[in-house]
Protein backbone atom coordinates (compact mmCIF):
# COMPACT_ATOMS: atom_id res chain seq x y z
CA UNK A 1 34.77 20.22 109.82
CA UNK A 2 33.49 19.46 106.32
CA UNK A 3 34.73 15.93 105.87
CA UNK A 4 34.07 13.02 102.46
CA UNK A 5 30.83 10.85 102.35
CA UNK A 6 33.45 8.03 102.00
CA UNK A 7 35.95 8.47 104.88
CA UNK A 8 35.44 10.32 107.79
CA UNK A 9 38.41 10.54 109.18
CA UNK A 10 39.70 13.10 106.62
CA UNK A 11 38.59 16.82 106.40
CA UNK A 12 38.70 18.70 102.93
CA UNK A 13 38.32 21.91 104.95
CA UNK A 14 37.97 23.01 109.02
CA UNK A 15 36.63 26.31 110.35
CA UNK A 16 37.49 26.97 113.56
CA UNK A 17 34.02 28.18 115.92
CA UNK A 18 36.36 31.24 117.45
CA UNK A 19 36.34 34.28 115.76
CA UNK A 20 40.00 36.16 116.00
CA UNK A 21 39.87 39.38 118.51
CA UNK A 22 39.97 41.19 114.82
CA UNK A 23 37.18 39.62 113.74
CA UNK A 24 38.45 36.89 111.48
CA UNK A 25 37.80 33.39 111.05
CA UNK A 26 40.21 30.87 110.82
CA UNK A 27 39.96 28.25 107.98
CA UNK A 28 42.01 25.53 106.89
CA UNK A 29 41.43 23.94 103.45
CA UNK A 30 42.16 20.46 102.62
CA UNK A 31 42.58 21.15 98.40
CA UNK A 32 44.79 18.16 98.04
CA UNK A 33 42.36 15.99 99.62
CA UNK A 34 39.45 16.71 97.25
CA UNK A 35 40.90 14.24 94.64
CA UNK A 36 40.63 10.88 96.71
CA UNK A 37 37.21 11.50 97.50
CA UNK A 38 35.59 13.28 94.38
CA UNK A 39 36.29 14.01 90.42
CA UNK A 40 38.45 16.51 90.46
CA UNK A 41 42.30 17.18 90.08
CA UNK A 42 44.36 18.37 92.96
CA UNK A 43 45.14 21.76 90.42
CA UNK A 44 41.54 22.31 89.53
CA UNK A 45 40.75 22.16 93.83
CA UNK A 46 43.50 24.52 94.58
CA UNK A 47 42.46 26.77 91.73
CA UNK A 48 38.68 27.20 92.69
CA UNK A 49 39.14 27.06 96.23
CA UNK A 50 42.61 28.01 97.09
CA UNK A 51 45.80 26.00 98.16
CA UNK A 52 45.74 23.85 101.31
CA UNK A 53 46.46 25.42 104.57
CA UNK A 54 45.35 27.31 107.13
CA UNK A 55 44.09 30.97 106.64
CA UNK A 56 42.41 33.91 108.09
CA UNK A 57 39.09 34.82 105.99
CA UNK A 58 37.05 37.89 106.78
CA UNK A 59 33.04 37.74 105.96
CA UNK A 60 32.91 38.52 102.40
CA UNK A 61 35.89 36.12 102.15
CA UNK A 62 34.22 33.36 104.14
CA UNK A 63 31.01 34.16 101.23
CA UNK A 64 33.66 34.41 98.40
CA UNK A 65 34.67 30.06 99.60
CA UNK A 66 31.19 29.06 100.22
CA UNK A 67 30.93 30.41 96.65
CA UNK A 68 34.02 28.63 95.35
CA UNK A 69 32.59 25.29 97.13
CA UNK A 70 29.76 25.78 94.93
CA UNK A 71 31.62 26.24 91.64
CA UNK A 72 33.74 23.15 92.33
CA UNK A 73 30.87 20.56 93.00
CA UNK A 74 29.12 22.01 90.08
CA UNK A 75 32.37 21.70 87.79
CA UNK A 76 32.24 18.46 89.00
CA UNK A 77 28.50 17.76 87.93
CA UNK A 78 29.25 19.56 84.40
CA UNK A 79 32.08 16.72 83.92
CA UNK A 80 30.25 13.91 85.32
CA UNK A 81 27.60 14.54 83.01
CA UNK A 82 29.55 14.88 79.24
């Protein structure tokens, strides 16, 4: 459970330890949650990560949202800073 600096008892996104019997992951993103807790807009979360809810990500798709984490705290950096 990835959860804010600020409050811990809210998660911005939860991976669940069990793989599914096809080999999946299962992942739920918080993208709404994002905005209490850091500089970004709801829309700009959801668009960069994906929309809140609970999914079922594959390897390169579990790369392909580390990646996205990436891109949002450095959008947020890029604003922060002009």
């Amino acid at each position: 459970m990835y959860i804010p600096p600020s409050n811990h008892t809210h998660t911005l996104f939860t991976v669940r330890a069990r793989r599914g019997a096809d080999g999946l992951l299962r992942v739920y993103v918080e993208s709404r949650a994002f905005p209490e807790f850091y500089p970004v807009t709801e829309d700009t979360a959801a668009d960069i990560l994906c929309p809140s809810g609970w999914r079922w990500m594959k390897s390169a798709e579990v790369d392909a949202f580390v990646e996205s984490l990436h891109r949002l705290f450095a959008s947020m950096e890029i604003e922060s800073e002009e």
